[in-house]
C-alpha atoms as a PDB file:
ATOM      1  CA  UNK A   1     -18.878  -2.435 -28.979  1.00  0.00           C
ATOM      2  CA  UNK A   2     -15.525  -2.067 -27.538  1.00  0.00           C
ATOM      3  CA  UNK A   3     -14.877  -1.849 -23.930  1.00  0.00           C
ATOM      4  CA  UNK A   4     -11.665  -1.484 -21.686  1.00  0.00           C
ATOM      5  CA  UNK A   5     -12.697  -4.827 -19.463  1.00  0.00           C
ATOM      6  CA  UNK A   6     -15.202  -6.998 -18.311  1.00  0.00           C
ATOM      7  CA  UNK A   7     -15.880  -8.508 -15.075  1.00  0.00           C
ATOM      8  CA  UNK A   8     -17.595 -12.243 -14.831  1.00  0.00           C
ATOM      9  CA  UNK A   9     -18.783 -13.101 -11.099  1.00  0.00           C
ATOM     10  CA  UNK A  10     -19.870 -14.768 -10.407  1.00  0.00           C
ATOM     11  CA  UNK A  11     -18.294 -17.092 -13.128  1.00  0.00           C
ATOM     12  CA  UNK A  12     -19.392 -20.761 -13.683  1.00  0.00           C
ATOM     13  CA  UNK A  13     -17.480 -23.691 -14.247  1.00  0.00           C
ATOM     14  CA  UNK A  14     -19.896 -23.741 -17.250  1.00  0.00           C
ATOM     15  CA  UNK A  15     -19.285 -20.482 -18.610  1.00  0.00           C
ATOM     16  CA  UNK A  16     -15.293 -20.663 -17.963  1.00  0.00           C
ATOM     17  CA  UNK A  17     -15.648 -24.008 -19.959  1.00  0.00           C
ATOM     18  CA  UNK A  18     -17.702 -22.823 -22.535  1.00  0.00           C
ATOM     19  CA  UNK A  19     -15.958 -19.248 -23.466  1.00  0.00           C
ATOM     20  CA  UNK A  20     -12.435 -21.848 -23.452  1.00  0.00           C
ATOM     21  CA  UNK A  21     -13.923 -23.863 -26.300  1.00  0.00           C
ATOM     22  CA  UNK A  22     -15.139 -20.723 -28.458  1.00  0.00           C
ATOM     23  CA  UNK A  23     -19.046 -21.083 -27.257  1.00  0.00           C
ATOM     24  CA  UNK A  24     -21.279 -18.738 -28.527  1.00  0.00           C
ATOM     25  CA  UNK A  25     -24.425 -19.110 -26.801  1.00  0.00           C
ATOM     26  CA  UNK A  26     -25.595 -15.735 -25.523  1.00  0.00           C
ATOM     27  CA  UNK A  27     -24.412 -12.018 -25.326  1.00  0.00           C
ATOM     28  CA  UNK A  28     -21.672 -12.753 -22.455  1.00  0.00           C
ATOM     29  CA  UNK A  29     -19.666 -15.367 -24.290  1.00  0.00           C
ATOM     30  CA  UNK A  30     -19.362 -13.129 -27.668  1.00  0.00           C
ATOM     31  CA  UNK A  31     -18.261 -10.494 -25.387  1.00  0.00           C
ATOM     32  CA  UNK A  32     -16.154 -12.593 -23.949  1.00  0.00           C
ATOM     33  CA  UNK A  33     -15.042 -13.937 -27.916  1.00  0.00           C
ATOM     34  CA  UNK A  34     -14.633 -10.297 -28.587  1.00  0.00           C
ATOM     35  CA  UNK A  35     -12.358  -9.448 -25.616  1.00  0.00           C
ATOM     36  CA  UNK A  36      -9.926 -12.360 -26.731  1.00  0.00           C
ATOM     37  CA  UNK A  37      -9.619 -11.143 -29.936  1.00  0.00           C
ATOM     38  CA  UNK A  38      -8.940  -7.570 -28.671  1.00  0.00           C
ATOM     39  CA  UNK A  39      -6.837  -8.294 -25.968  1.00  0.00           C
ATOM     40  CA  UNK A  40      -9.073  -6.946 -23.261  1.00  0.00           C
ATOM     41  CA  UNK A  41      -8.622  -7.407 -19.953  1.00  0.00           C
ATOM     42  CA  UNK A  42     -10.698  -9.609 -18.367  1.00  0.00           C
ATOM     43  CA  UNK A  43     -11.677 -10.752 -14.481  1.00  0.00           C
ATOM     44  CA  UNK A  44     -13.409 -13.669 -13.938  1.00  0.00           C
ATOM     45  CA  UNK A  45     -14.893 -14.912 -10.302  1.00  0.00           C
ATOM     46  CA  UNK A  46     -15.011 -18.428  -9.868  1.00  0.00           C
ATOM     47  CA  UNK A  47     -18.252 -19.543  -7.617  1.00  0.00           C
ATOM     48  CA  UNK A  48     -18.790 -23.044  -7.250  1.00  0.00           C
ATOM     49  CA  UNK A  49     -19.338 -26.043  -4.468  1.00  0.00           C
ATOM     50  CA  UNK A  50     -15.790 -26.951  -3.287  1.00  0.00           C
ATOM     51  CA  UNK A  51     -15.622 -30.591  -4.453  1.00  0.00           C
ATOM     52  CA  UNK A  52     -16.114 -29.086  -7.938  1.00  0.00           C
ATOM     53  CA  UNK A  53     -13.537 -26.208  -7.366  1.00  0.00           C
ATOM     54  CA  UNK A  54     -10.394 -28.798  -6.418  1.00  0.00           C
ATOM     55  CA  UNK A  55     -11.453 -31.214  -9.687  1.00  0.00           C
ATOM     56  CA  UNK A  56      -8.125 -31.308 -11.779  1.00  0.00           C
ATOM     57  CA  UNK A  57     -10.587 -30.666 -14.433  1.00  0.00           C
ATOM     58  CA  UNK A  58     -11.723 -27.032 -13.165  1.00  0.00           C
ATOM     59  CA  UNK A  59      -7.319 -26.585 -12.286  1.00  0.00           C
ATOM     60  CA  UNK A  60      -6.705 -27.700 -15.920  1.00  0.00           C
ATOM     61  CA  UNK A  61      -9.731 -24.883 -17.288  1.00  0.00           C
ATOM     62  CA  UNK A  62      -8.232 -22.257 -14.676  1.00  0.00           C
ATOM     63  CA  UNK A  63      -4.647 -22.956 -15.570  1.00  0.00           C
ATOM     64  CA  UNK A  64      -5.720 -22.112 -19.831  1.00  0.00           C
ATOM     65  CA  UNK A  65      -7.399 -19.012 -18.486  1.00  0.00           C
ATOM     66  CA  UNK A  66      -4.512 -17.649 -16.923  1.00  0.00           C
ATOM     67  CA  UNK A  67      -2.689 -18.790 -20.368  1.00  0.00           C
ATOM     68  CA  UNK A  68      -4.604 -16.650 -21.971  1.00  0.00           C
ATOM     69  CA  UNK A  69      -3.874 -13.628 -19.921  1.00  0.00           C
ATOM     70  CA  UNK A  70      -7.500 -13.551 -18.163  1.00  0.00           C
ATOM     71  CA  UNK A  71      -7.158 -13.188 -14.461  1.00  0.00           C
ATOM     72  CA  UNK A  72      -9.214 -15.515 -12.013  1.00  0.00           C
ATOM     73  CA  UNK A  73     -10.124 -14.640  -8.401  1.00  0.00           C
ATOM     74  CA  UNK A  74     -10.862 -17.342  -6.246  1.00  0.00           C
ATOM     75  CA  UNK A  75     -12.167 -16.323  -3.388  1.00  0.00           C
ATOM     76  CA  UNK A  76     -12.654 -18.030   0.427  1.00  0.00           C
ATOM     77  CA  UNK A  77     -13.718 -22.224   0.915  1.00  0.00           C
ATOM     78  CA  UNK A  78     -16.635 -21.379   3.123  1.00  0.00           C
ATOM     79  CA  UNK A  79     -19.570 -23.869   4.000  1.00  0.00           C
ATOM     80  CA  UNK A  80     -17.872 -26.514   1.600  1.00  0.00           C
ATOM     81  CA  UNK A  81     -18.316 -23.602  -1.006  1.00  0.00           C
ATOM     82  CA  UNK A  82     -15.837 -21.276  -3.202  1.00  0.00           C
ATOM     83  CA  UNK A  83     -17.558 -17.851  -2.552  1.00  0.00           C
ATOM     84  CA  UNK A  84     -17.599 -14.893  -4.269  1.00  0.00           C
ATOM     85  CA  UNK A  85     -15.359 -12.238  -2.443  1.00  0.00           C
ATOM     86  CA  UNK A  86     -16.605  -8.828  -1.439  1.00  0.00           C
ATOM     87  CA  UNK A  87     -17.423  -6.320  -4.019  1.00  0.00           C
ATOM     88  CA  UNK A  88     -14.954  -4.007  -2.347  1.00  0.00           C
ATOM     89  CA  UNK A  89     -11.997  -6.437  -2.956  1.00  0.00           C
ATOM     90  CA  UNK A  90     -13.624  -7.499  -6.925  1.00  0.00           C
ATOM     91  CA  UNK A  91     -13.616  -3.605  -7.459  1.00  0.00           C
ATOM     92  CA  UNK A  92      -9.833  -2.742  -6.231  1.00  0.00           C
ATOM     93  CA  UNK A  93      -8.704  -5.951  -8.341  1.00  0.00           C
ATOM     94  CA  UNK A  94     -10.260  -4.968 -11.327  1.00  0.00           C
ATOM     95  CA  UNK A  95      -9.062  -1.425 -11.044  1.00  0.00           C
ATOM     96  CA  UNK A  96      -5.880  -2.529 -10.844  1.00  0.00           C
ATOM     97  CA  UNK A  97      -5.646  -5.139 -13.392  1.00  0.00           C
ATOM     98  CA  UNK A  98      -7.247  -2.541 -16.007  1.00  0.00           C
ATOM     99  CA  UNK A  99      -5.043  -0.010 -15.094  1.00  0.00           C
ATOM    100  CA  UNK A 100      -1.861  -2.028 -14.722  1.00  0.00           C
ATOM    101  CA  UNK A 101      -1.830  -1.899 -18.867  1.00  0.00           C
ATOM    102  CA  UNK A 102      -1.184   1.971 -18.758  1.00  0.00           C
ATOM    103  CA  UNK A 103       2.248   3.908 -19.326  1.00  0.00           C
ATOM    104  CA  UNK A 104       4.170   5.152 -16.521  1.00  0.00           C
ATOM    105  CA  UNK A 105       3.262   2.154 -13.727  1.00  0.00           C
ATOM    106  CA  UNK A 106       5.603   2.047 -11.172  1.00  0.00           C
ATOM    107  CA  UNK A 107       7.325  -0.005  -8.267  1.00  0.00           C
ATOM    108  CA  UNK A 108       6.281   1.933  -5.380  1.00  0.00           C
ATOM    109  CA  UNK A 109       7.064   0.755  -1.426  1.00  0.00           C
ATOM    110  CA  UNK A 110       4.560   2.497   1.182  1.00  0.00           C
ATOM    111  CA  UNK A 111       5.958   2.309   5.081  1.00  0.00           C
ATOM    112  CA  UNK A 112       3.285   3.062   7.614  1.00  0.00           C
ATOM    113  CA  UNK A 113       1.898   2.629  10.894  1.00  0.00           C
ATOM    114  CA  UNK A 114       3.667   3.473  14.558  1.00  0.00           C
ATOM    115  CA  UNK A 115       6.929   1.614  15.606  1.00  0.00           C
ATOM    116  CA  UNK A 116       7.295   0.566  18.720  1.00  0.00           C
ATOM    117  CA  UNK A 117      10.666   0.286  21.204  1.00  0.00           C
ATOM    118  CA  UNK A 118      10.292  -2.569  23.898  1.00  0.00           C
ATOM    119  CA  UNK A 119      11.187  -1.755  27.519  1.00  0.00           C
ATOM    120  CA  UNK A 120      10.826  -4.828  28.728  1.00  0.00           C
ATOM    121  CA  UNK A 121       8.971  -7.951  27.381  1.00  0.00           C
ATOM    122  CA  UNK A 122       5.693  -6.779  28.214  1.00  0.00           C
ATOM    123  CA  UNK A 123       6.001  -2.656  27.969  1.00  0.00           C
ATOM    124  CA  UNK A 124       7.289  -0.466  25.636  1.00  0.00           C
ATOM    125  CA  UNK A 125       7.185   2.982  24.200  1.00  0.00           C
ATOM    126  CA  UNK A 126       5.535   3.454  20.875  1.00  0.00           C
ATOM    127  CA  UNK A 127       4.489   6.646  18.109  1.00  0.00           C
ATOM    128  CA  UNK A 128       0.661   6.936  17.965  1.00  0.00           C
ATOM    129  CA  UNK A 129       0.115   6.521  14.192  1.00  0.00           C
ATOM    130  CA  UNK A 130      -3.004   4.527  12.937  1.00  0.00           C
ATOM    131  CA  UNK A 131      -1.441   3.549   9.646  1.00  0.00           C
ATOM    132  CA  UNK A 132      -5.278   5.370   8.055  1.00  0.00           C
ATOM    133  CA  UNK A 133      -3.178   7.859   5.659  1.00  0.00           C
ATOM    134  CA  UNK A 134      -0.520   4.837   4.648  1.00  0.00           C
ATOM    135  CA  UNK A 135      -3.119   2.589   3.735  1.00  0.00           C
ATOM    136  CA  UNK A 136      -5.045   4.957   1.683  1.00  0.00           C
ATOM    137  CA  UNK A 137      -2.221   5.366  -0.284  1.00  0.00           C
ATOM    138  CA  UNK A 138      -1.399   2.129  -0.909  1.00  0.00           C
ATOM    139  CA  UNK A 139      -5.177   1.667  -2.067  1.00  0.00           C
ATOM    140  CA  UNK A 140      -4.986   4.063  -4.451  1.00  0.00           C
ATOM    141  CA  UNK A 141      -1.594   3.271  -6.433  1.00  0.00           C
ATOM    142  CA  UNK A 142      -2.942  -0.253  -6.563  1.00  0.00           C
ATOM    143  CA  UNK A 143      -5.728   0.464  -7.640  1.00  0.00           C
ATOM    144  CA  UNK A 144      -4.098   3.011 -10.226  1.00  0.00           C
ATOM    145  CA  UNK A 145      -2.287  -0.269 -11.457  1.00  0.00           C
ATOM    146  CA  UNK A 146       1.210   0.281  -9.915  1.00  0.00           C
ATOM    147  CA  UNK A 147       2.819  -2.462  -7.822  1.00  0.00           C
ATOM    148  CA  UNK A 148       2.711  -1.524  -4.670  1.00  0.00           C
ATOM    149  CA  UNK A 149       4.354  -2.995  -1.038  1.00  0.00           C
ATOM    150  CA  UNK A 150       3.817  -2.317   2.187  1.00  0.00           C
ATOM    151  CA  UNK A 151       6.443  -2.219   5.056  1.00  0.00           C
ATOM    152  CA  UNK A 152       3.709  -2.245   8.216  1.00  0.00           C
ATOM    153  CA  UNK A 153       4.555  -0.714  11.554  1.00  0.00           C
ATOM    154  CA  UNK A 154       2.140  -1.134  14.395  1.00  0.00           C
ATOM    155  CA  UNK A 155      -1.564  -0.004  13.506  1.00  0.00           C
ATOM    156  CA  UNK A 156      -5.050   0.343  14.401  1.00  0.00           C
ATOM    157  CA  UNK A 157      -7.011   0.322  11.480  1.00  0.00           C
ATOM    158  CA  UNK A 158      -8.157  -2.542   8.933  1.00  0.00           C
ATOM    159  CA  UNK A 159      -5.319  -3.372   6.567  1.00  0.00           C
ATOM    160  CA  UNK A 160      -7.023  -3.728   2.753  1.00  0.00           C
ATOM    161  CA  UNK A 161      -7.328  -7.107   2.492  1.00  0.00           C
ATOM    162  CA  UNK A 162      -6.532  -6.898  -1.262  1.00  0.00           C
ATOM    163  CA  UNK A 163      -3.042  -5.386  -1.073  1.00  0.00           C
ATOM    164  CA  UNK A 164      -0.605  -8.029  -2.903  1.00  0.00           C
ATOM    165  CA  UNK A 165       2.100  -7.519  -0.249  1.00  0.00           C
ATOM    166  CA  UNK A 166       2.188  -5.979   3.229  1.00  0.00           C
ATOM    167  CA  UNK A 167       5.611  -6.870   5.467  1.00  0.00           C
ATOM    168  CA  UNK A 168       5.131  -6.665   9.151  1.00  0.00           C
ATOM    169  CA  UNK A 169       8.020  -4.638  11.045  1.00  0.00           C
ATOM    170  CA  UNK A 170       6.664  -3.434  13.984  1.00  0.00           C
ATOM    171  CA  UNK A 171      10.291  -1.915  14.957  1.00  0.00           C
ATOM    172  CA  UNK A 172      12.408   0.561  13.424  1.00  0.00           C
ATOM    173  CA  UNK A 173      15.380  -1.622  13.284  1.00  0.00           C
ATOM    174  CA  UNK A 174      13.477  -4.461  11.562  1.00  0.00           C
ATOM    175  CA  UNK A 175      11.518  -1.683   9.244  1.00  0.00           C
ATOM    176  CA  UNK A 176      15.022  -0.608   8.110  1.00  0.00           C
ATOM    177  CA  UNK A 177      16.204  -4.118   7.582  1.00  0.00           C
ATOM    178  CA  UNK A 178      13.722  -4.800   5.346  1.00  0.00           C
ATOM    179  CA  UNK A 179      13.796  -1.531   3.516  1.00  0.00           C
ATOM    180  CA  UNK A 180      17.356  -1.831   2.849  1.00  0.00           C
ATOM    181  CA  UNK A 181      16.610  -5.427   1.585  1.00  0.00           C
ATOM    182  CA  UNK A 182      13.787  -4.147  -0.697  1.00  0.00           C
ATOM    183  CA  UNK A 183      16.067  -1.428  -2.119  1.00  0.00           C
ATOM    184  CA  UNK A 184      18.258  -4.026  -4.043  1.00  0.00           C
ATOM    185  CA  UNK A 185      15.371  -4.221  -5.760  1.00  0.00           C
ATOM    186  CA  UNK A 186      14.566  -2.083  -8.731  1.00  0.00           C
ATOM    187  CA  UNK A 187      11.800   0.584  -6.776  1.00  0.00           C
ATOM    188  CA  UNK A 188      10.629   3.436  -8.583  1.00  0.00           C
ATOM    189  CA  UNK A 189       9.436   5.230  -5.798  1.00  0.00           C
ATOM    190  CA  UNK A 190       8.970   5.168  -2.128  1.00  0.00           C
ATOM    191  CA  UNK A 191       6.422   6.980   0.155  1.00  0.00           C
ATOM    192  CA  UNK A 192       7.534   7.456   3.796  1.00  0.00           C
ATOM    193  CA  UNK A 193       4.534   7.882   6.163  1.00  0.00           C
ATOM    194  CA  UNK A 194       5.836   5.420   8.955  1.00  0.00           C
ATOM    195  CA  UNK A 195       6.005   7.163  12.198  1.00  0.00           C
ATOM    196  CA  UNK A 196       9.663   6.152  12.884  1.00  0.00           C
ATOM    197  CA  UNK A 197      10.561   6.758  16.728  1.00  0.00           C
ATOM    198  CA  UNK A 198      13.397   9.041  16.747  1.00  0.00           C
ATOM    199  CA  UNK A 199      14.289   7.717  20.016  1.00  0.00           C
ATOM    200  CA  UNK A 200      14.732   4.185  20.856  1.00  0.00           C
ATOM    201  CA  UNK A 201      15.428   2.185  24.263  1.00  0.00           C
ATOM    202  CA  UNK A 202      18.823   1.230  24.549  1.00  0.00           C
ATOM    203  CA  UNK A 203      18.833  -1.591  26.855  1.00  0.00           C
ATOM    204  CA  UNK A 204      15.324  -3.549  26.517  1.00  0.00           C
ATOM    205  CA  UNK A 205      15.258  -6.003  29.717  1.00  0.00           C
ATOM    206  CA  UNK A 206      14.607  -9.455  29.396  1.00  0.00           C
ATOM    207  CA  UNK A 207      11.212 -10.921  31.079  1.00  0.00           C
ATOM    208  CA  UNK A 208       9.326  -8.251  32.966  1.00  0.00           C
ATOM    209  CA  UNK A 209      10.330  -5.589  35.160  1.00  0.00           C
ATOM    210  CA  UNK A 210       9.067  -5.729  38.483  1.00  0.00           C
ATOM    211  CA  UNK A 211       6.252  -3.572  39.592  1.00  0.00           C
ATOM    212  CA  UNK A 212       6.235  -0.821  42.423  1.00  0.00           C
ATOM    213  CA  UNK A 213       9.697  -0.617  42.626  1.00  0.00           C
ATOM    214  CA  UNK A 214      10.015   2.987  42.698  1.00  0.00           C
ATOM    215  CA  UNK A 215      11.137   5.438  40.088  1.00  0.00           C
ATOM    216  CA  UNK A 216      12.586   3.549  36.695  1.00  0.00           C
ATOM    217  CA  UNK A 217      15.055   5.193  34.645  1.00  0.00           C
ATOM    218  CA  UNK A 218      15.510   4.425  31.253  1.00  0.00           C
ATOM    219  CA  UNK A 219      18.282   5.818  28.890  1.00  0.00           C
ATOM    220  CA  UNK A 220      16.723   6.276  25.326  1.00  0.00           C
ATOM    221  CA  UNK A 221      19.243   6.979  22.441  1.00  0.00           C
ATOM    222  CA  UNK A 222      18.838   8.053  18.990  1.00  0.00           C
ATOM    223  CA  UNK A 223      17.931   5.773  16.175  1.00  0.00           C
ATOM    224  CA  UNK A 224      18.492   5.404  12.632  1.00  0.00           C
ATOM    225  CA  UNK A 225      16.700   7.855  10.428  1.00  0.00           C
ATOM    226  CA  UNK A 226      15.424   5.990   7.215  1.00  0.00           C
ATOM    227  CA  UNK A 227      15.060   8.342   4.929  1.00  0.00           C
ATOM    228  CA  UNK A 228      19.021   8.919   5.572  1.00  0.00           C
ATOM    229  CA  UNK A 229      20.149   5.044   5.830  1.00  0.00           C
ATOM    230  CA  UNK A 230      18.531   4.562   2.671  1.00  0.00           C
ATOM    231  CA  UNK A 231      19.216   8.004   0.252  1.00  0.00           C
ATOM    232  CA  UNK A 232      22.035   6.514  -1.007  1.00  0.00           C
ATOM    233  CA  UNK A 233      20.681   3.352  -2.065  1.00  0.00           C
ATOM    234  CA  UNK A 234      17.609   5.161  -3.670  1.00  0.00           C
ATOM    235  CA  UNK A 235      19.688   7.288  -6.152  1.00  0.00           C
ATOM    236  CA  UNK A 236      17.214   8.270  -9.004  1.00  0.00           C
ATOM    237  CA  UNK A 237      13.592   7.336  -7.422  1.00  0.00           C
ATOM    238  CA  UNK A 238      10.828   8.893  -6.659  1.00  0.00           C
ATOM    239  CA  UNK A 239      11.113   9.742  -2.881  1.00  0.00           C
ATOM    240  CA  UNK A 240       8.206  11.782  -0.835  1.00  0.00           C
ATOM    241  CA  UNK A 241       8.310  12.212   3.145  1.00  0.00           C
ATOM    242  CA  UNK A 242       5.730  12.907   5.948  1.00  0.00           C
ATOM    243  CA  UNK A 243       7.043  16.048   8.607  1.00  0.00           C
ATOM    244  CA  UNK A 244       4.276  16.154  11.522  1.00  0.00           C
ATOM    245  CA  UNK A 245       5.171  19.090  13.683  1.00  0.00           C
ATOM    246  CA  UNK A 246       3.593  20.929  16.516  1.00  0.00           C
ATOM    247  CA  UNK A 247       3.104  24.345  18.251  1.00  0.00           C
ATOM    248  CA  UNK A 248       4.461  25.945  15.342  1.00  0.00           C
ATOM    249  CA  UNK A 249       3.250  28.106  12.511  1.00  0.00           C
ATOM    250  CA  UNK A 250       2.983  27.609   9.281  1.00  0.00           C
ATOM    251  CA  UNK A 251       5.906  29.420   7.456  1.00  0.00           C
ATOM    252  CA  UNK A 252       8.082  27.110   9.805  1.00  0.00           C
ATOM    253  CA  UNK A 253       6.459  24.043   8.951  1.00  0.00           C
ATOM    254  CA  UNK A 254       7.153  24.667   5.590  1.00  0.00           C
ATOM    255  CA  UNK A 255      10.427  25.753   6.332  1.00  0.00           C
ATOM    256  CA  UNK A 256      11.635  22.997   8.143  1.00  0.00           C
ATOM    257  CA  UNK A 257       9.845  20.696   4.880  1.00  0.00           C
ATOM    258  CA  UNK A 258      12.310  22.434   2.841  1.00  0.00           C
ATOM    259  CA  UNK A 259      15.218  21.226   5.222  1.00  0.00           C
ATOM    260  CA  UNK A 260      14.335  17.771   5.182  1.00  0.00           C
ATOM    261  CA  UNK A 261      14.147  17.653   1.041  1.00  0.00           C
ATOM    262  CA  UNK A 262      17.788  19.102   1.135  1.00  0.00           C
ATOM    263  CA  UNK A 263      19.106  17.123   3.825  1.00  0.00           C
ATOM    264  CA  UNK A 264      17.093  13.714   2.749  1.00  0.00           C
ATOM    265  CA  UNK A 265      17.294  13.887  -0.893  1.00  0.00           C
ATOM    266  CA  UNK A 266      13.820  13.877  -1.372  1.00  0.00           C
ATOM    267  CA  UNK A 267      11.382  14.757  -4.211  1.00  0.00           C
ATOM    268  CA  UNK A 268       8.672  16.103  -1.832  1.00  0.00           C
ATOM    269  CA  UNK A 269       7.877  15.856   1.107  1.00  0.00           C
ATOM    270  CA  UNK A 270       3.889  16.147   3.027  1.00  0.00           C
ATOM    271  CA  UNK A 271       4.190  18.494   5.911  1.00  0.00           C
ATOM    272  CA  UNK A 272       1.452  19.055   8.692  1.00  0.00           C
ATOM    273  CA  UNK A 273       0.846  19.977  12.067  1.00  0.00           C
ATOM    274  CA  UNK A 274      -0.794  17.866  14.622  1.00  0.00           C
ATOM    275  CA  UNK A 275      -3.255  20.445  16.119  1.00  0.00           C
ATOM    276  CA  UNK A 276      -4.590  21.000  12.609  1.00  0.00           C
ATOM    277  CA  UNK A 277      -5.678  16.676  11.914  1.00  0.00           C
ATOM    278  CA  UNK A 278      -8.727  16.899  13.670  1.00  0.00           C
ATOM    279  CA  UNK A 279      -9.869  20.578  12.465  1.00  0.00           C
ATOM    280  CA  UNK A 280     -12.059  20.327   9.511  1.00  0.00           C
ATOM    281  CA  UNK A 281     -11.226  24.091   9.012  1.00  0.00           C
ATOM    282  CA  UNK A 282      -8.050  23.381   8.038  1.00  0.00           C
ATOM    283  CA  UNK A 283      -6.250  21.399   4.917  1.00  0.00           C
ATOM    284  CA  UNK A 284      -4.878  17.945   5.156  1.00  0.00           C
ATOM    285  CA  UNK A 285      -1.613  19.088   4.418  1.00  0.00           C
ATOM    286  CA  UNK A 286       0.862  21.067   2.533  1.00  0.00           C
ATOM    287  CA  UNK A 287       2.633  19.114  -0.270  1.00  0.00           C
ATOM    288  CA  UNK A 288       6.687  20.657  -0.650  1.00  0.00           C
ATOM    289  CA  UNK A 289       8.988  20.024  -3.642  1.00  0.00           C
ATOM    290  CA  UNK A 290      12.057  20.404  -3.846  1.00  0.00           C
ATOM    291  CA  UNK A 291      12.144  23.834  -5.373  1.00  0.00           C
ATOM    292  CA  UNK A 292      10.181  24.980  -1.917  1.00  0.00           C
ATOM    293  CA  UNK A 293       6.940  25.637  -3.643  1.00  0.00           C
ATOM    294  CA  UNK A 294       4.064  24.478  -1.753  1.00  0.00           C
ATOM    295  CA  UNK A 295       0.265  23.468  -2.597  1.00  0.00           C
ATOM    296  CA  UNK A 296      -2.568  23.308  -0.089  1.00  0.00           C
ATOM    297  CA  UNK A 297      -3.673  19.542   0.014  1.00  0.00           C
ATOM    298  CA  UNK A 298      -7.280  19.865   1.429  1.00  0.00           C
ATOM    299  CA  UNK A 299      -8.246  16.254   2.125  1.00  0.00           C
ATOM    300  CA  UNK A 300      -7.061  12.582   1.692  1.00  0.00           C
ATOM    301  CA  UNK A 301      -8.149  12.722  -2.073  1.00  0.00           C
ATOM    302  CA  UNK A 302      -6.020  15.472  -2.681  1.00  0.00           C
ATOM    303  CA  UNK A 303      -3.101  14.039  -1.251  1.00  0.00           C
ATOM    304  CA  UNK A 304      -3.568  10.670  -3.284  1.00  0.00           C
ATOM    305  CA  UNK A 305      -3.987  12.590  -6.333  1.00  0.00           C
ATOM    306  CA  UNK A 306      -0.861  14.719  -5.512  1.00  0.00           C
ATOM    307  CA  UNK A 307       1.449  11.612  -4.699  1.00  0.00           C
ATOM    308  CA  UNK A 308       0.156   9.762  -7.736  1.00  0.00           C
ATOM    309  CA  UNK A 309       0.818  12.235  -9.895  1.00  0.00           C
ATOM    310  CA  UNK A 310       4.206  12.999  -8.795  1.00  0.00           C
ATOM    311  CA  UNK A 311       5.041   8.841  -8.949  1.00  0.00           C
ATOM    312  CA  UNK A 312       3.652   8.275 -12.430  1.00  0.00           C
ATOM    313  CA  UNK A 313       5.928  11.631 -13.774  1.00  0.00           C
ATOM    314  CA  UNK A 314       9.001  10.596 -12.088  1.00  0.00           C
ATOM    315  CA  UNK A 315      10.483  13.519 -10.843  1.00  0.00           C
END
């Protein structure tokens, strides 16, 4: 019967061996015939003792699997041992590798997380952003099969451990450097989440400022908004925005959603309020395009879905 992929994991250095030389001993090498004669994509799991993992033999058998378009997961030496990986990160690998060979994948770059403006070497102000809703999003466009990178800001949550590329720039300055660097690149889309500080210290003192000294001033001035520094360098992609507000109501907030799209040049942008986040009364968000039509997004699903399906059209 046909099917759109298999999975092997564990996988043997037996089995790898033995489906290389056209073996035919039981159901899983004819499937595994079958898929090479179909093209199907296939995931195998190398588990074996570590000695026999580093054998140039078992490189040379790995090397002709990855000839023949089959990708291999190794995962951690532990105990002297190549284990298998957790199902979580098998799963999210496979998704992606299956889904990678469908139309419309894209180059997408995710920026989440707080950033964070020193004060002195040891203080320093910072947006409270977990870097949850970023990394969700990531998740599911990788796993969706689209190539996906991650500009990180300061978070508190567990970064998927299967993301292909995640960039550490705790600061807005270095999170614009390297988004203007990654724009050279040929980027289909870009999702904005980041909490950027709008306001950044303007003279960070070196070492660390003495304590009980009395009041401190410190002069903050405005910094660079991405979305601006890098609209013209994003000419013809995909480009959705995050606007948290507060204390206001909800014809404003979509309002002012509407003003960032025009003034931005975005595609949509993912407007919410901060009093509503922890009321499970109310939606996730409101999703705004740019002809200022809006649609109720009532959870994290919904706003995956949404995103997705605004990436893989291209508007």
């Amino acid at each position: 019967e046909d099917a759109d992929a298999i999975l092997v994991a564990p996988a043997t250095r037996n089995t790898i061996a033995a489906h290389l030389h056209g073996m035919q001993q039981g159901p899983l090498l004819m499937a595994l015939s079958a898929a090479r004669s179909r093209s199907t994509h296939v995931l195998m799991v190398p588990s074996m003792h570590g000695d026999l993992a580093s054998d140039p033999v078992t490189d040379d058998i790995v090397e002709r699997l990855r000839e023949e378009e089959i990708d291999v997961m190794w995962g951690d030496l532990q105990e002297g041992k190549r284990k298998t990986p957790d199902h979580e990160h098998i799963v999210a690998r496979f998704a992606h590798g299956i889904n990678s060979r469908k139309k419309y994948r894209k180059s997408v770059v995710v920026t989440l997380g707080g950033t964070y403006s020193p004060i002195d070497d040891i203080r320093g102000i910072q947006n409270t952003s977990s870097g949850k809703t970023g990394f969700q999003i990531a998740d599911d466009l990788y796993r969706h099969g689209h190539d996906v990178t991650c500009v990180v800001g300061k978070t508190s949550v567990q970064m998927p451990g299967w993301l292909p590329l995640c960039i550490s720039a705790p600061q807005p300055q270095m999170m614009l450097k390297e988004l203007m660097a990654i724009a050279n690149d040929d980027i289909d889309a870009w999702v904005h989440t980041a909490a950027v500080l709008d306001y950044v210290v303007e003279n960070p003192a070196n070492g660390k400022l003495a304590s009980q000294q009395g009041p401190l001033d410190i002069t903050l001035i405005e910094g660079d908004k991405h979305i601006l520094e890098l609209k013209s360098k994003t000419i013809g992609s995909t480009r959705i925005g995050f606007k948290l507000e507060s204390g206001i109501k909800q014809r404003d907030l979509i309002h002012r959603a509407v003003a960032q799209i025009e003034h931005s040049g975005m595609t949509a942008v993912v407007a919410n309020r901060l009093e509503d986040l922890d009321d499970a009364s109310k939606p996730r968000g409101y999703l705004v395009d740019k002809q200022g039509s809006h649609f109720v997004l009532e959870n994290e699903l919904d706003l995956c879905d949404a995103l997705r399906t605004i990436i893989e059209r291209g508007d």
